[in-house]
PDB file of N, CA and C in Angstrom:
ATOM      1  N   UNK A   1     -29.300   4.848  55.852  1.00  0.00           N
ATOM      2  CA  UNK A   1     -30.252   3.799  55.552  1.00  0.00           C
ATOM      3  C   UNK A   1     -31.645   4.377  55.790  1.00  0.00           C
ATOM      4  N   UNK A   2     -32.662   4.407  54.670  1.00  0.00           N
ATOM      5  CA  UNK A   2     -34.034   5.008  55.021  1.00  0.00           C
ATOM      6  C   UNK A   2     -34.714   4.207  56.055  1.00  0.00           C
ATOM      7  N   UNK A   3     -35.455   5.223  56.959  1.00  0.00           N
ATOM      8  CA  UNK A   3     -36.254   4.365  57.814  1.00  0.00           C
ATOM      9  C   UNK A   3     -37.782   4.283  57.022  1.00  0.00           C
ATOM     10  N   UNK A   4     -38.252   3.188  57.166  1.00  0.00           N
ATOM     11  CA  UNK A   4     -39.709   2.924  56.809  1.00  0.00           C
ATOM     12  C   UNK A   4     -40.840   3.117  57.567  1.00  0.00           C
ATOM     13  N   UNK A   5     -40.334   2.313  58.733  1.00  0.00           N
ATOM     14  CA  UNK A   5     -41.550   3.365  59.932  1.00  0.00           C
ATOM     15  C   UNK A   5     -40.593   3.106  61.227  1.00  0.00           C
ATOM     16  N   UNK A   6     -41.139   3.385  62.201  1.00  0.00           N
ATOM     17  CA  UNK A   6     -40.962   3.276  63.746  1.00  0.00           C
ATOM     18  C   UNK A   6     -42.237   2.937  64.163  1.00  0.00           C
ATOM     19  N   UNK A   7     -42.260   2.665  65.284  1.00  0.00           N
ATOM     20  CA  UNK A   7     -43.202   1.740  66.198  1.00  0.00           C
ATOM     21  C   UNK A   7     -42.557   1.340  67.813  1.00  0.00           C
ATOM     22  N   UNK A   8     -43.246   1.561  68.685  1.00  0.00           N
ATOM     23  CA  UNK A   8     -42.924   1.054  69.974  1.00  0.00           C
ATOM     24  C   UNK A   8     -41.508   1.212  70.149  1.00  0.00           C
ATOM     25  N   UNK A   9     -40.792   2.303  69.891  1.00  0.00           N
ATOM     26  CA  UNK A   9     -39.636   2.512  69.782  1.00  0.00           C
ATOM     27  C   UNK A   9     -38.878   1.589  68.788  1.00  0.00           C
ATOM     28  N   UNK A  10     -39.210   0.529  68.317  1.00  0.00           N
ATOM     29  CA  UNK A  10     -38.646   0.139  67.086  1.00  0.00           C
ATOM     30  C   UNK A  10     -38.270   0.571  65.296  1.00  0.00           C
ATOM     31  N   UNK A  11     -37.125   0.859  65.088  1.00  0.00           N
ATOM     32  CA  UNK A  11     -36.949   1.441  64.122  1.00  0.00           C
ATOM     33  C   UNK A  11     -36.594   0.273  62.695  1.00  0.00           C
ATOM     34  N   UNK A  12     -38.041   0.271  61.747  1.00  0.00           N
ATOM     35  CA  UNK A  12     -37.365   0.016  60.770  1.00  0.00           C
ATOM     36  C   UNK A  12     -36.578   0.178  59.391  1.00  0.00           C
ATOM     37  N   UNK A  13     -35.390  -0.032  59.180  1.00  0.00           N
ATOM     38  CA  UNK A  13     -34.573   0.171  57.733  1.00  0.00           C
ATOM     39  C   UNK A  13     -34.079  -0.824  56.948  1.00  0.00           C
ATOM     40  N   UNK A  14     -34.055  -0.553  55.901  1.00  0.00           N
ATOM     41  CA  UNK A  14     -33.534  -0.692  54.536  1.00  0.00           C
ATOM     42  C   UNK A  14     -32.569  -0.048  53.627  1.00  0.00           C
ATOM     43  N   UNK A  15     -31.335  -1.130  53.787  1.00  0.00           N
ATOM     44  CA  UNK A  15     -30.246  -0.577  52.812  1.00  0.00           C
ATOM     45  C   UNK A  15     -31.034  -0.754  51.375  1.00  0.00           C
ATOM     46  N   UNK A  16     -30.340   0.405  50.193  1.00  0.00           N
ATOM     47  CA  UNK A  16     -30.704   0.067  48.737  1.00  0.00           C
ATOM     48  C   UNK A  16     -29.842  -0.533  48.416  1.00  0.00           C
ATOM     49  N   UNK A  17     -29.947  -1.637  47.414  1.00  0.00           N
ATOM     50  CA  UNK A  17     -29.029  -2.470  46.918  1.00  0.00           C
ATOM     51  C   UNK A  17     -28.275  -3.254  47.939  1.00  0.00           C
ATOM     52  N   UNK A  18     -29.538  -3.834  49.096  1.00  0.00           N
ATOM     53  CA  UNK A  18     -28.617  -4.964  49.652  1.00  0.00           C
ATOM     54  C   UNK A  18     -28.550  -5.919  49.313  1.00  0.00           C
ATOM     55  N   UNK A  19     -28.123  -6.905  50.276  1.00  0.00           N
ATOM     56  CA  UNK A  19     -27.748  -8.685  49.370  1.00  0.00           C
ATOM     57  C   UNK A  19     -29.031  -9.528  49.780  1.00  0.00           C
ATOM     58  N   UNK A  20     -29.717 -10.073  49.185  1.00  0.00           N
ATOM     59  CA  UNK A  20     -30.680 -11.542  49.163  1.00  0.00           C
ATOM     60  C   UNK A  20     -30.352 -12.019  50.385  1.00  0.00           C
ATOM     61  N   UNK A  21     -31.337 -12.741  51.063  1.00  0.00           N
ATOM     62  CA  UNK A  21     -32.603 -12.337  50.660  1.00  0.00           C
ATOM     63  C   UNK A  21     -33.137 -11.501  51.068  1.00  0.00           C
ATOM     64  N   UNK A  22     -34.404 -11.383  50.656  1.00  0.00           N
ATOM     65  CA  UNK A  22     -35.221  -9.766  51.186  1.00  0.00           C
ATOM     66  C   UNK A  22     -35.296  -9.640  52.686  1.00  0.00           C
ATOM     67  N   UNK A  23     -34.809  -8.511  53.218  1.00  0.00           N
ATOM     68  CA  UNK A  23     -34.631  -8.592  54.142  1.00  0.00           C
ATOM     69  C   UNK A  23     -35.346  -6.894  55.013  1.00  0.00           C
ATOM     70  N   UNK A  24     -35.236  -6.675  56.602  1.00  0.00           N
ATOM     71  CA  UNK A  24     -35.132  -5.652  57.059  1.00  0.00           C
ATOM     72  C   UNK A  24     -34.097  -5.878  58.378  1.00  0.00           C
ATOM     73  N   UNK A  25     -34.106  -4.060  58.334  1.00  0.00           N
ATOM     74  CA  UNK A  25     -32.610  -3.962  59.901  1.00  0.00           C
ATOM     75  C   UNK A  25     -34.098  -3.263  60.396  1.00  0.00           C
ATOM     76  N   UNK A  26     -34.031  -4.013  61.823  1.00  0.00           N
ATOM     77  CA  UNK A  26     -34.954  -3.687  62.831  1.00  0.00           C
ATOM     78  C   UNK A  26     -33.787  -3.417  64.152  1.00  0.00           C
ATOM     79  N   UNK A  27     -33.959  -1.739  64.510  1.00  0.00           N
ATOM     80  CA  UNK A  27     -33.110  -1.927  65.980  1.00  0.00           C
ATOM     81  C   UNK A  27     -34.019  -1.587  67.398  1.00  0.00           C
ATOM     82  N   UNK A  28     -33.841  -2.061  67.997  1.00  0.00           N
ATOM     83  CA  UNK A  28     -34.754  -1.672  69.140  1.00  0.00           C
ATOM     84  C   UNK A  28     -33.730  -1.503  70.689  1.00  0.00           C
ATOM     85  N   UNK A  29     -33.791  -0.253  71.362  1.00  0.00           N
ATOM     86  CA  UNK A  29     -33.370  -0.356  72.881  1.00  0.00           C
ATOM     87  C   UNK A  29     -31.370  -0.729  72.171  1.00  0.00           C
ATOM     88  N   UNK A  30     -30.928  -0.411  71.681  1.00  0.00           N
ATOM     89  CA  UNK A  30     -29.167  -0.882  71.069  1.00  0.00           C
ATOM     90  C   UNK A  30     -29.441  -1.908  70.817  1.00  0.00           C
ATOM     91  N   UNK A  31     -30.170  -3.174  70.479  1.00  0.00           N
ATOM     92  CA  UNK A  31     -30.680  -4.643  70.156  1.00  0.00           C
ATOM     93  C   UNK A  31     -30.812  -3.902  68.096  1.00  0.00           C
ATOM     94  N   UNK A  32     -29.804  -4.838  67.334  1.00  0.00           N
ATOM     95  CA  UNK A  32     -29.991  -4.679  66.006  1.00  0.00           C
ATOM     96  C   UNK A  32     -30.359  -6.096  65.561  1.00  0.00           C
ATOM     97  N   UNK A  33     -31.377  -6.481  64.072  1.00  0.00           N
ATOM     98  CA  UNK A  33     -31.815  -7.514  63.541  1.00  0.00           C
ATOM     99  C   UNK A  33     -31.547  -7.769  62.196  1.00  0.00           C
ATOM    100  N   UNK A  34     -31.007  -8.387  61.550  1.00  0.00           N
ATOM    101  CA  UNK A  34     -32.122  -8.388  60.163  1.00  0.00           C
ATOM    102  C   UNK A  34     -33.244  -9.399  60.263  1.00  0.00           C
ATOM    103  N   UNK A  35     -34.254  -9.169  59.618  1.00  0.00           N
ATOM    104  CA  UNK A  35     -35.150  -9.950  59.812  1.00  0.00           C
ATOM    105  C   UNK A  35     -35.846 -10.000  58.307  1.00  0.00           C
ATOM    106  N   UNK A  36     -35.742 -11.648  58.148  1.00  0.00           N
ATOM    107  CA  UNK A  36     -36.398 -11.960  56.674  1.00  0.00           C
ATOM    108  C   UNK A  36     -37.677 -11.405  56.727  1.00  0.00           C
ATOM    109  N   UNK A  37     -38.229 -10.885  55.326  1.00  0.00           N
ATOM    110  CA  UNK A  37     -39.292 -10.685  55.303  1.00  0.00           C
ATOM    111  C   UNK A  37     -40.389 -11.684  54.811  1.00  0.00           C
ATOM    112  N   UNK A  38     -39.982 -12.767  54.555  1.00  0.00           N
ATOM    113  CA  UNK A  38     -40.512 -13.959  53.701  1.00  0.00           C
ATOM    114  C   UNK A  38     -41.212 -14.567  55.381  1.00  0.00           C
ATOM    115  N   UNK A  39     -40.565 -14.524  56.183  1.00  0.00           N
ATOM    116  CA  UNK A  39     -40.792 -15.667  57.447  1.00  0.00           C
ATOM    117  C   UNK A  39     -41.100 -14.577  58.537  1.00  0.00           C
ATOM    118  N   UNK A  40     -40.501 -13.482  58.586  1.00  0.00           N
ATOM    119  CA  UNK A  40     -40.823 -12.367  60.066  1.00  0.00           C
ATOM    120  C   UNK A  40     -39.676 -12.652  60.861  1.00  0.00           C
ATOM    121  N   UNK A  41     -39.001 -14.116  60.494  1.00  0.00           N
ATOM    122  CA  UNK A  41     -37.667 -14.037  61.649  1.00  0.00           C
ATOM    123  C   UNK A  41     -36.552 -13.739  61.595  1.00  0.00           C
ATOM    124  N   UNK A  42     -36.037 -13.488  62.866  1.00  0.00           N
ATOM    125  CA  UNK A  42     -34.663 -12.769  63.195  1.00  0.00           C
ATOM    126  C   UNK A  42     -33.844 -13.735  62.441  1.00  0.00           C
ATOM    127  N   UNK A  43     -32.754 -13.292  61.644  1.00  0.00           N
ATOM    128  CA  UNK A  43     -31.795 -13.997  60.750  1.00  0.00           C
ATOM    129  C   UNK A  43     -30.348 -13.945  61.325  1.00  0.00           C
ATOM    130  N   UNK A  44     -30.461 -12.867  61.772  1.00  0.00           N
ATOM    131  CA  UNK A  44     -28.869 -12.388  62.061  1.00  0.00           C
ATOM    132  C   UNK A  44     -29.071 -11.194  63.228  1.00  0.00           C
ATOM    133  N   UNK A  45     -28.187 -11.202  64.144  1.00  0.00           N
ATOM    134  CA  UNK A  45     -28.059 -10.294  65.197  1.00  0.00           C
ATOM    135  C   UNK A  45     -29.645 -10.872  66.360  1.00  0.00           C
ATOM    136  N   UNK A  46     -29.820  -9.791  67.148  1.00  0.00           N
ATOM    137  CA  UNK A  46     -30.872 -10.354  68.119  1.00  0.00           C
ATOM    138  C   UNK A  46     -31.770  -9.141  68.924  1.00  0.00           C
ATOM    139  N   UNK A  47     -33.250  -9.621  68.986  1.00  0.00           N
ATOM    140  CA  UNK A  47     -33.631  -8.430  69.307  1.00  0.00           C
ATOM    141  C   UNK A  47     -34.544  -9.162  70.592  1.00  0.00           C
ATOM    142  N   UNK A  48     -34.933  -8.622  71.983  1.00  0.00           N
ATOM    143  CA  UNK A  48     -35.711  -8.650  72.859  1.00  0.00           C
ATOM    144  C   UNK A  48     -37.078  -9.802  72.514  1.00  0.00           C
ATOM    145  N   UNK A  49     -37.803 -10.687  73.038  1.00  0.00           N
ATOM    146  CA  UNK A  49     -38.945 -11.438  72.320  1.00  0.00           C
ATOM    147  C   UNK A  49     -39.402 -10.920  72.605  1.00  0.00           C
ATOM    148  N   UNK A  50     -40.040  -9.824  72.966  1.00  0.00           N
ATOM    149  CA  UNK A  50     -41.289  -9.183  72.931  1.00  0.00           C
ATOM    150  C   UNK A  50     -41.302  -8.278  71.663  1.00  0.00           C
ATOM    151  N   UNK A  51     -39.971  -7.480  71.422  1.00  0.00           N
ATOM    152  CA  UNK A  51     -39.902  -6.704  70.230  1.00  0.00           C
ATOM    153  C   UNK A  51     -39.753  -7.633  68.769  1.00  0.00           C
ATOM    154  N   UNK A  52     -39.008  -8.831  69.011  1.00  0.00           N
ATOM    155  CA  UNK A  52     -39.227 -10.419  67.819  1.00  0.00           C
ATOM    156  C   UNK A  52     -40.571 -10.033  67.630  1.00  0.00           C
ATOM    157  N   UNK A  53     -41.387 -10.438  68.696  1.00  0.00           N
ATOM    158  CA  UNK A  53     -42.643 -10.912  68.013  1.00  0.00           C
ATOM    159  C   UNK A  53     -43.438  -9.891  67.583  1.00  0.00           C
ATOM    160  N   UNK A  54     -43.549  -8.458  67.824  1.00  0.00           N
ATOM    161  CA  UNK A  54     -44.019  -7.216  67.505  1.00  0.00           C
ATOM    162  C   UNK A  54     -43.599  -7.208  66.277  1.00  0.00           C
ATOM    163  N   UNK A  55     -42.063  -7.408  65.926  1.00  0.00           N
ATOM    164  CA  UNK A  55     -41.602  -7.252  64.407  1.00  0.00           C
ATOM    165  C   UNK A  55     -41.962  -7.977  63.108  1.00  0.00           C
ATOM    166  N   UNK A  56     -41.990  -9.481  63.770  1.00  0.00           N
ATOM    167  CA  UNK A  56     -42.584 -10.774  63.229  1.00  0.00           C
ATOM    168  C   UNK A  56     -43.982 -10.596  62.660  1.00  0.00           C
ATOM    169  N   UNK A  57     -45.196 -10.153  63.235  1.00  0.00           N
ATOM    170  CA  UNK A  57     -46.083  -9.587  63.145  1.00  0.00           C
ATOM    171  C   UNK A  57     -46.538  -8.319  62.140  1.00  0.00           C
ATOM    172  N   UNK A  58     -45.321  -7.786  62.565  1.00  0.00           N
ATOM    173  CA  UNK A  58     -45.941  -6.070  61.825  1.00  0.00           C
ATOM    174  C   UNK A  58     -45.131  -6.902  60.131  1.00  0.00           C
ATOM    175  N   UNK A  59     -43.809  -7.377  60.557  1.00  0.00           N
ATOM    176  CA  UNK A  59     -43.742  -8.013  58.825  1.00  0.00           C
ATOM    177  C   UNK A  59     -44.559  -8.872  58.109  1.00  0.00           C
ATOM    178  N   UNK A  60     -45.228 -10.011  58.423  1.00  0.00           N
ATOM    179  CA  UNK A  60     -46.177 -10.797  57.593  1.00  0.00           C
ATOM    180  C   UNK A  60     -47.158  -9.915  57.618  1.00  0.00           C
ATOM    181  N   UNK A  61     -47.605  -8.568  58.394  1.00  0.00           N
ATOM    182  CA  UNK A  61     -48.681  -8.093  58.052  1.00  0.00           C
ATOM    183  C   UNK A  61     -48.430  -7.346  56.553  1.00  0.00           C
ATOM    184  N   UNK A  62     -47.225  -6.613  56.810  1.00  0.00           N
ATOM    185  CA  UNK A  62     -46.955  -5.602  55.699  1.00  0.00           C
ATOM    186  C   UNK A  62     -45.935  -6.094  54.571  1.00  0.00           C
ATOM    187  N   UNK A  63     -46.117  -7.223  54.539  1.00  0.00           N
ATOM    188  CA  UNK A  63     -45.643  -8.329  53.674  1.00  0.00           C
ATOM    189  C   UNK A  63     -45.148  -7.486  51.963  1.00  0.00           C
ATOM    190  N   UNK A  64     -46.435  -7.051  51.350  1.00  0.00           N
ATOM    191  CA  UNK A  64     -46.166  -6.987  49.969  1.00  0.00           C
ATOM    192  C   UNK A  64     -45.427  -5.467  49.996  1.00  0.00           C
ATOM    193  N   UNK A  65     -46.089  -4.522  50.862  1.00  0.00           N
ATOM    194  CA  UNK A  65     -45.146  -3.669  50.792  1.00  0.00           C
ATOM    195  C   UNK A  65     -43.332  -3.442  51.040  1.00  0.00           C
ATOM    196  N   UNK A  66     -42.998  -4.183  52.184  1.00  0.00           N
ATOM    197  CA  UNK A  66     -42.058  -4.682  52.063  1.00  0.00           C
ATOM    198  C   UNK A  66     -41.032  -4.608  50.956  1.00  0.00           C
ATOM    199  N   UNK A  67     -42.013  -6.116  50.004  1.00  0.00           N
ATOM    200  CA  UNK A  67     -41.125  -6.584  49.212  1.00  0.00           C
ATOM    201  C   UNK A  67     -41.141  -5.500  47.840  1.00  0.00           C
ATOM    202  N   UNK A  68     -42.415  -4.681  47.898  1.00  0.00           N
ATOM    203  CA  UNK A  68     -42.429  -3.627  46.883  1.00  0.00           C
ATOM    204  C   UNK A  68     -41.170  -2.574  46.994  1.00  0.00           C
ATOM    205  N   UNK A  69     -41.021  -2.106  48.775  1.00  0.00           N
ATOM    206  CA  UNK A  69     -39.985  -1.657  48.732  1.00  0.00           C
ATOM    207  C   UNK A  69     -38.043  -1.899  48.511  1.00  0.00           C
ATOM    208  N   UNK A  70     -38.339  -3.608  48.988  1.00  0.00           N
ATOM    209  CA  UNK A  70     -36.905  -4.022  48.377  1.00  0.00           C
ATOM    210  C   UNK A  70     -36.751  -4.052  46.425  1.00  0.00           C
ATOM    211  N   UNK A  71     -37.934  -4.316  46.064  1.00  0.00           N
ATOM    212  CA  UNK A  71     -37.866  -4.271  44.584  1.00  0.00           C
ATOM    213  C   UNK A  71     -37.121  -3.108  44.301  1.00  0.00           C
ATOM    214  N   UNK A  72     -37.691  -1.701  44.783  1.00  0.00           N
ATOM    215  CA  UNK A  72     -37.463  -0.282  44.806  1.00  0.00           C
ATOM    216  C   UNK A  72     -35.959  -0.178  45.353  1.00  0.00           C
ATOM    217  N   UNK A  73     -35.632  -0.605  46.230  1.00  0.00           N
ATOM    218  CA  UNK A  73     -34.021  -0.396  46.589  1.00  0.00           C
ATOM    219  C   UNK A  73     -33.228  -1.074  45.894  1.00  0.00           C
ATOM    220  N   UNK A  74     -33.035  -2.090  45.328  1.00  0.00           N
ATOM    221  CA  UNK A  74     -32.717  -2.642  44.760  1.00  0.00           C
ATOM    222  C   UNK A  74     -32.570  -1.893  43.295  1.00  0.00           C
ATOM    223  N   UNK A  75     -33.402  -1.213  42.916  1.00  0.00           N
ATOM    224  CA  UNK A  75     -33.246   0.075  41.842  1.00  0.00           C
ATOM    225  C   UNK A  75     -32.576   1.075  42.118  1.00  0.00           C
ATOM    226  N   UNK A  76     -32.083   1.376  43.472  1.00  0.00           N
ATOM    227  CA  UNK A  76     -32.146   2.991  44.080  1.00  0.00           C
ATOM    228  C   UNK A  76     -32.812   3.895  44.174  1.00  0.00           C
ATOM    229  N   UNK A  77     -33.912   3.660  43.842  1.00  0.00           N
ATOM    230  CA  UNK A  77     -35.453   4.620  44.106  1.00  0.00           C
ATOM    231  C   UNK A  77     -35.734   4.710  45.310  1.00  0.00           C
ATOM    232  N   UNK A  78     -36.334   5.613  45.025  1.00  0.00           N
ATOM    233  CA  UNK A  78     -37.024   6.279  46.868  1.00  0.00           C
ATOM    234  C   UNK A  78     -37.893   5.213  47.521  1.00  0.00           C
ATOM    235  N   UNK A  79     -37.773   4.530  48.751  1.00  0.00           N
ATOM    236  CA  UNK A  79     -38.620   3.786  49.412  1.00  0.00           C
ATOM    237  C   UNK A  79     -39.819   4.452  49.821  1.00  0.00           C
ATOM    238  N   UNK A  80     -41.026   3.748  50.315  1.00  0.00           N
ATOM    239  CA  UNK A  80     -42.048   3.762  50.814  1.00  0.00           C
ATOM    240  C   UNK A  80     -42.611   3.737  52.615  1.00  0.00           C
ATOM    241  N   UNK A  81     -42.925   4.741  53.174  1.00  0.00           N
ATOM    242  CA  UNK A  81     -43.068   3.897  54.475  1.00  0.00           C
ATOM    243  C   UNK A  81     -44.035   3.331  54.701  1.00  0.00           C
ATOM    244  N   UNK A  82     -44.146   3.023  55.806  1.00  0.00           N
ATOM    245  CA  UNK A  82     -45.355   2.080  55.930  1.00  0.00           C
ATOM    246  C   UNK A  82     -45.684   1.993  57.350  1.00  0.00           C
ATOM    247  N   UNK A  83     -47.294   2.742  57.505  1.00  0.00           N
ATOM    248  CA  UNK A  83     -47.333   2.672  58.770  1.00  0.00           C
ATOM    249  C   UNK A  83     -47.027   1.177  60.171  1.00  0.00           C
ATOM    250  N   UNK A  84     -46.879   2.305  61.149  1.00  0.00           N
ATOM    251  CA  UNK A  84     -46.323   1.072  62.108  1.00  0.00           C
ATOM    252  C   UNK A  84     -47.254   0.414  62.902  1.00  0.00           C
ATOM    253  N   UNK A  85     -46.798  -0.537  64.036  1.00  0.00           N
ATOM    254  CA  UNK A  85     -48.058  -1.612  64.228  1.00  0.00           C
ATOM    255  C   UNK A  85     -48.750  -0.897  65.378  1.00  0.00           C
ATOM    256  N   UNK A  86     -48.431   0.563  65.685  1.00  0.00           N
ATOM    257  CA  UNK A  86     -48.856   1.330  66.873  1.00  0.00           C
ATOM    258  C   UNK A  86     -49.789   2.413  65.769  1.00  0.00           C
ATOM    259  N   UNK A  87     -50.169   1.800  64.431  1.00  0.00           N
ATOM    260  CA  UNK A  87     -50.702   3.191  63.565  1.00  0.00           C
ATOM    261  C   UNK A  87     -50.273   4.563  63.157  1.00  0.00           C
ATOM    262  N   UNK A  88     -48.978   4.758  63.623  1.00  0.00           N
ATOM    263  CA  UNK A  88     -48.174   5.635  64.116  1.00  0.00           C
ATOM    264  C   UNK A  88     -47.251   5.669  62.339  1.00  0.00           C
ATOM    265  N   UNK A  89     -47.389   6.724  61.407  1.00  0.00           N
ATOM    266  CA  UNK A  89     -46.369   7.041  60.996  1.00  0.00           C
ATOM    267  C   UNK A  89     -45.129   7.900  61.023  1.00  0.00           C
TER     268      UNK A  89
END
């Protein structure tokens, strides 16, 4: 699964050709997520609230890229990263 960025030890990925809705796998510390990208919240599985809200955050920030990159997986094309909320690529 490509990673898109890392941050504060948080790693984020994206399967290509996953299932609706747009989504990301955020894992942090063995804590795994998906987390909508439409809302920033945890959907499934569970991650620390301090790392929630770091993730929550860095997604409505990086919102269109995101969804540029699920467009792109969803093709099987090469994803995009995107720096993390520590500036850190």
């Amino acid at each position: 699964m490509p990673i898109l960025s890392t941050f504060f030890g948080i790693i984020i990925r994206m399967w290509h050709d996953d299932h609706p809705p747009p989504h990301i796998h955020a894992a942090y510390q063995g804590f795994e997520a998906l987390v909508d990208i439409q809302t920033g919240l945890v959907a499934e599985g569970f991650l620390p609230k301090k790392a929630a809200k770091i993730v929550k955050e860095w997604c409505l920030d990086h919102q269109e890229e995101l969804l540029k990159n699920w467009e792109l997986a969803q093709r099987f094309e090469p994803l995009e990263r995107i720096p993390g909320a520590d500036y850190d690529d």
